[in-house]
N, C-alpha and C. Protein backbone atom coordinates (compact mmCIF):
# COMPACT_ATOMS: atom_id res chain seq x y z
N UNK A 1 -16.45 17.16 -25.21
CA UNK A 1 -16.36 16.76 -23.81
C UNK A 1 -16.57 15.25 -23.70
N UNK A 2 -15.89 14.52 -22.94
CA UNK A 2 -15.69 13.27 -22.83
C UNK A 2 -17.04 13.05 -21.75
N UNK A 3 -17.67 11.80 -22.23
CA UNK A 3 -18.79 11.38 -21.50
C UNK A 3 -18.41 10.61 -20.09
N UNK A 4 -18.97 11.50 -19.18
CA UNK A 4 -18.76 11.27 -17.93
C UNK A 4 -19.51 11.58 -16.72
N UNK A 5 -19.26 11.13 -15.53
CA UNK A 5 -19.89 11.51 -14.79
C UNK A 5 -19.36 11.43 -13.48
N UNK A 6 -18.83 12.45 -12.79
CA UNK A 6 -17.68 12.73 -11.48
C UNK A 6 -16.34 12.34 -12.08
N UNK A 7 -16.40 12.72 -13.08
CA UNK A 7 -14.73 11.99 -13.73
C UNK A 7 -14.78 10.60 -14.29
N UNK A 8 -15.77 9.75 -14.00
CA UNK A 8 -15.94 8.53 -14.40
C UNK A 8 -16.10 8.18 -15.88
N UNK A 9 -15.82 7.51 -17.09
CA UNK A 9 -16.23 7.29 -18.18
C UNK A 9 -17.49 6.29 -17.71
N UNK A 10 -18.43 7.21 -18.71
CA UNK A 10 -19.81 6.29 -18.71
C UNK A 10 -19.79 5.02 -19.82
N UNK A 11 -18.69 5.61 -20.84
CA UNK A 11 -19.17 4.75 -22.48
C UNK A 11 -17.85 3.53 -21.98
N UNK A 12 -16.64 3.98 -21.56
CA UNK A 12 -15.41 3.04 -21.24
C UNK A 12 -15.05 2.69 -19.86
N UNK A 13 -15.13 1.19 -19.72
CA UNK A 13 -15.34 0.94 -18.33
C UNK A 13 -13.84 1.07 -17.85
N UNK A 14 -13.71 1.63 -16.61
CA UNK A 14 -12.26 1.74 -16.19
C UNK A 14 -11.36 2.80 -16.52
N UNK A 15 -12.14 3.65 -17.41
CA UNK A 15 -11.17 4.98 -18.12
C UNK A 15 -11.39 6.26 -16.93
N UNK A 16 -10.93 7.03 -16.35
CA UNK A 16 -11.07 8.24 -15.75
C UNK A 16 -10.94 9.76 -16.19
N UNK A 17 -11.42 10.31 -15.54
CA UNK A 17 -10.97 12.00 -16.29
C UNK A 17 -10.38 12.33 -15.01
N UNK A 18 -9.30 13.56 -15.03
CA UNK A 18 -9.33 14.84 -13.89
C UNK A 18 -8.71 15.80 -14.67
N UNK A 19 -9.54 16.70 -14.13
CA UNK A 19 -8.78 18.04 -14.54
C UNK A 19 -9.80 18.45 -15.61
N UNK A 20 -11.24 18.40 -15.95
CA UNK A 20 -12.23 18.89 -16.11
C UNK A 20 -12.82 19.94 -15.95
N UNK A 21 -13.50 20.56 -16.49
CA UNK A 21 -14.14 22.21 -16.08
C UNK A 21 -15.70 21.25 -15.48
N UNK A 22 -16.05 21.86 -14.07
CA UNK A 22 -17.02 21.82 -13.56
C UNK A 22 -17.06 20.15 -13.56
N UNK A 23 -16.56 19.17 -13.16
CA UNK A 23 -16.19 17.54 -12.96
C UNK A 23 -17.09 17.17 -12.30
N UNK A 24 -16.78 17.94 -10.74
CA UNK A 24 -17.23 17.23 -9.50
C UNK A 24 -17.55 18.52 -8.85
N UNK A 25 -16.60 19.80 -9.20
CA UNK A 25 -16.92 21.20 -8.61
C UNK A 25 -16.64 22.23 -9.13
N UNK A 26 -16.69 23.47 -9.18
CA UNK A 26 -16.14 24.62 -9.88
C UNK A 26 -14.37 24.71 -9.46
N UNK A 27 -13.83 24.10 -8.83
CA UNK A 27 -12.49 24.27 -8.98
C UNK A 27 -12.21 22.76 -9.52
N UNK A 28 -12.56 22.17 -10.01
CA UNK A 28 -12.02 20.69 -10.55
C UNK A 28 -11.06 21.18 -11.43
N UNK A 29 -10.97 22.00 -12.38
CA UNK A 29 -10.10 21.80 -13.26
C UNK A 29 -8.78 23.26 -12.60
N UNK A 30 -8.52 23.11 -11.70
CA UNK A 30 -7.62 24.01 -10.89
C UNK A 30 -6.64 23.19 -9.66
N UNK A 31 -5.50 23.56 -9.74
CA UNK A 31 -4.69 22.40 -8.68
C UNK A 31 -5.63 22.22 -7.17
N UNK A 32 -6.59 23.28 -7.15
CA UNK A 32 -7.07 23.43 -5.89
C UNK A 32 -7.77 22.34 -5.51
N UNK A 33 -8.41 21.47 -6.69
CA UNK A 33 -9.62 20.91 -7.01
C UNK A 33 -9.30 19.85 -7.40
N UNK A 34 -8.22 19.23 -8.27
CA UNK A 34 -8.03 17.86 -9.12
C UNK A 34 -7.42 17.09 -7.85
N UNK A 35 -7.33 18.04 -6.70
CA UNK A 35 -6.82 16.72 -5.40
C UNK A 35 -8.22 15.62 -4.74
N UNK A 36 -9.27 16.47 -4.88
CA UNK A 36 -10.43 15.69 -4.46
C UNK A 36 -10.80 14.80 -5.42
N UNK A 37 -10.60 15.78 -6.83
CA UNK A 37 -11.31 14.61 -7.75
C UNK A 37 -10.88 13.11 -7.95
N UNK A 38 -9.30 13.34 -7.83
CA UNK A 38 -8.26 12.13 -8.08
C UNK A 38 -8.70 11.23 -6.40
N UNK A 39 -8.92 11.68 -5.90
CA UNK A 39 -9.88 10.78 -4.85
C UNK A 39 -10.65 10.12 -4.71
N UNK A 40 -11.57 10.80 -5.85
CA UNK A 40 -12.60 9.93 -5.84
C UNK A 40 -12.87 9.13 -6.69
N UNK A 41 -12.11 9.54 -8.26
CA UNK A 41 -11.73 8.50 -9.08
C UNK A 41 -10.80 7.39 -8.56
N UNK A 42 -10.19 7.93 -7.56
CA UNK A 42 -9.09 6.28 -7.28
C UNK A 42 -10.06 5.50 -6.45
N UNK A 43 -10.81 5.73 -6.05
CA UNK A 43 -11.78 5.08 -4.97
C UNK A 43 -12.73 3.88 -6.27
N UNK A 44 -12.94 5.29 -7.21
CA UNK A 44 -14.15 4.03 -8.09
C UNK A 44 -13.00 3.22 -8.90
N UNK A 45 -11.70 3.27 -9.28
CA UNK A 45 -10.85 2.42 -9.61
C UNK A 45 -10.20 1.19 -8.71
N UNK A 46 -9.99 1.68 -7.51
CA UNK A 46 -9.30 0.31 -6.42
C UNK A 46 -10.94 -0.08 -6.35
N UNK A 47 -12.01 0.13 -6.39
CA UNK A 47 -13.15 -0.68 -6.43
C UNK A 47 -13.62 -1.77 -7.38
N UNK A 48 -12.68 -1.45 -8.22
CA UNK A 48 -13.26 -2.19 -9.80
C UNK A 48 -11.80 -3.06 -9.82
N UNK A 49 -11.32 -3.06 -9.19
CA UNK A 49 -10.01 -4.10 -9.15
C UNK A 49 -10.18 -4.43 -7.75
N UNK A 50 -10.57 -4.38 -6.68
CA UNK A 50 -11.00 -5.63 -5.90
C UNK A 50 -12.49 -6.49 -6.60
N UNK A 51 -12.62 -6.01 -7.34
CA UNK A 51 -13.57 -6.77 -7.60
C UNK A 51 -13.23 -7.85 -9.09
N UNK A 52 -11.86 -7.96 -9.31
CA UNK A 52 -11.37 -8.31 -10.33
C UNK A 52 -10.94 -9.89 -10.12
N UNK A 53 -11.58 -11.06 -10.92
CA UNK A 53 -11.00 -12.52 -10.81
C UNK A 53 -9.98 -12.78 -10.06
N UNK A 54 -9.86 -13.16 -9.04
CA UNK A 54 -8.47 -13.65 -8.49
C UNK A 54 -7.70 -15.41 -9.29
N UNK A 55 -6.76 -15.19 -9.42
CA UNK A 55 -5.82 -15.83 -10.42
C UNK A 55 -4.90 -17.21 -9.19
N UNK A 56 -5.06 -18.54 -9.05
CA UNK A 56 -4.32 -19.26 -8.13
C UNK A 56 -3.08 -20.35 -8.80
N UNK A 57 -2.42 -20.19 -8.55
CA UNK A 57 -1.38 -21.30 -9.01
C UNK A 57 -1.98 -22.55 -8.22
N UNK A 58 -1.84 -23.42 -9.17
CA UNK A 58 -2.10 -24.95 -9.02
C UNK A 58 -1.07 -25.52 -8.76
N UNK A 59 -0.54 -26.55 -7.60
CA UNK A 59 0.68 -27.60 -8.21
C UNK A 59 0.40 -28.87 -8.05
N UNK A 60 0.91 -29.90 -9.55
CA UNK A 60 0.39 -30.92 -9.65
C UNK A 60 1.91 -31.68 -9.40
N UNK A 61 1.68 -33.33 -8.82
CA UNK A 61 2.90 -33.91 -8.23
C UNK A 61 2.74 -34.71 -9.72
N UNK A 62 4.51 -34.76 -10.02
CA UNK A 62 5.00 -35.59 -11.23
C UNK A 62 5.07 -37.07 -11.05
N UNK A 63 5.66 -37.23 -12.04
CA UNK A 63 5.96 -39.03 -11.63
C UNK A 63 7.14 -39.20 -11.34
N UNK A 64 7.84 -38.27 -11.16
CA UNK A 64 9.06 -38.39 -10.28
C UNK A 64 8.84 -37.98 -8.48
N UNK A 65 7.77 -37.72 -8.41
CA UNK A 65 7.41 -37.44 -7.08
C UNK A 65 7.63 -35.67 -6.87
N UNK A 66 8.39 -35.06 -7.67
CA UNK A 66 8.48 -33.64 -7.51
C UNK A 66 7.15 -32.67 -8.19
N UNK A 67 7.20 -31.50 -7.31
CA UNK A 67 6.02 -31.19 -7.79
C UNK A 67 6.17 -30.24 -8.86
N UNK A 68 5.33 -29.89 -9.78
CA UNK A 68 5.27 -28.94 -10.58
C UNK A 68 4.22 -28.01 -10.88
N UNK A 69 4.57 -26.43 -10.93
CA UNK A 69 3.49 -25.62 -11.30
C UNK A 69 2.76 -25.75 -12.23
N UNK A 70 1.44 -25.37 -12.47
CA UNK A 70 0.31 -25.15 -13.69
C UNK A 70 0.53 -23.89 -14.01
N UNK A 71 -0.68 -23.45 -15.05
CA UNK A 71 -0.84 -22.53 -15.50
C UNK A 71 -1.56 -21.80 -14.74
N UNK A 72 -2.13 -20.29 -13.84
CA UNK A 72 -2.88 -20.01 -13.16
C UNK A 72 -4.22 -20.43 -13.97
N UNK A 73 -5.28 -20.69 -12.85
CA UNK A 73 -6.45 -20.58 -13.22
C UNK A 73 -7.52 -19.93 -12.43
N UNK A 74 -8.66 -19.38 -13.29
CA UNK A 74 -9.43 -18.63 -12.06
C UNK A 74 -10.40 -18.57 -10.97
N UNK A 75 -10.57 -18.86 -9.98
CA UNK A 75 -11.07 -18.80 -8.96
C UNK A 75 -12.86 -18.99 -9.50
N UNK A 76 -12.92 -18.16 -10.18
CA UNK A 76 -14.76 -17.31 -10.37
C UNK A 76 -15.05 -18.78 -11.31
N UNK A 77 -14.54 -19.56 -11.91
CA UNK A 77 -15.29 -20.48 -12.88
C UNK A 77 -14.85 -20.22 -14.08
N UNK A 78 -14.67 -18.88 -14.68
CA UNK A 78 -14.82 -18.53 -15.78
C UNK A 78 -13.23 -18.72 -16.53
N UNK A 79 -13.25 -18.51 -17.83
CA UNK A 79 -12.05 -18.69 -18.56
C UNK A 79 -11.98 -17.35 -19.51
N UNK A 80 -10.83 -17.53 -19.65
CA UNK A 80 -9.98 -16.41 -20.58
C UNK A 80 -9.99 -16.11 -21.48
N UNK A 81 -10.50 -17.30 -22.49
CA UNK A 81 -11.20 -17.13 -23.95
C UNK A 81 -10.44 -17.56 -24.50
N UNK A 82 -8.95 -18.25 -24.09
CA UNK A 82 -7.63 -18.60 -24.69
C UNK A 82 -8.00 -20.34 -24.59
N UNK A 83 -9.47 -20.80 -24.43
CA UNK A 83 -9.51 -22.04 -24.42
C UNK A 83 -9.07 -23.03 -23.19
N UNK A 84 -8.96 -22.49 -22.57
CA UNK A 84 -8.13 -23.46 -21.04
C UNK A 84 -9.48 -22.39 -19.65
């Protein structure tokens, strides 16, 4: 059994279950049941992606006077690990 808790992975952040015996309820693993669960896993998933770095395009003016895009960078401070 995959370590979890309401469908949630405890050990992998962002991983989900449905369709479990006894998940969230005694019908979780029955069509009756994987409609609530997938509910409430999408809830703790669109939660963990609003909460995800937002990414802004920069544009810097050339020496021709036209402007040009950057590379995105992120909002929070932090970097990508790719050195920039």
């Amino acid at each position: 059994m995959p370590r979890q808790v309401g469908g949630i992975s405890t050990t992998h952040p962002g991983l989900v279950y449905l369709g479990l015996e006894f998940q969230r309820s005694f019908a979780s693993n029955t069509l009756r049941g994987v409609g609530r669960d997938a509910a409430h896993v999408m809830a703790a998933l669109a939660a963990r992606v609003d909460r995800r770095p937002r990414f802004v395009r920069r544009v810097r003016p050339t020496a021709s006077g036209a402007q040009r895009s950057t590379s995105p960078r992120r909002t929070d401070g932090a970097t990508d690990g790719a050195g920039g």
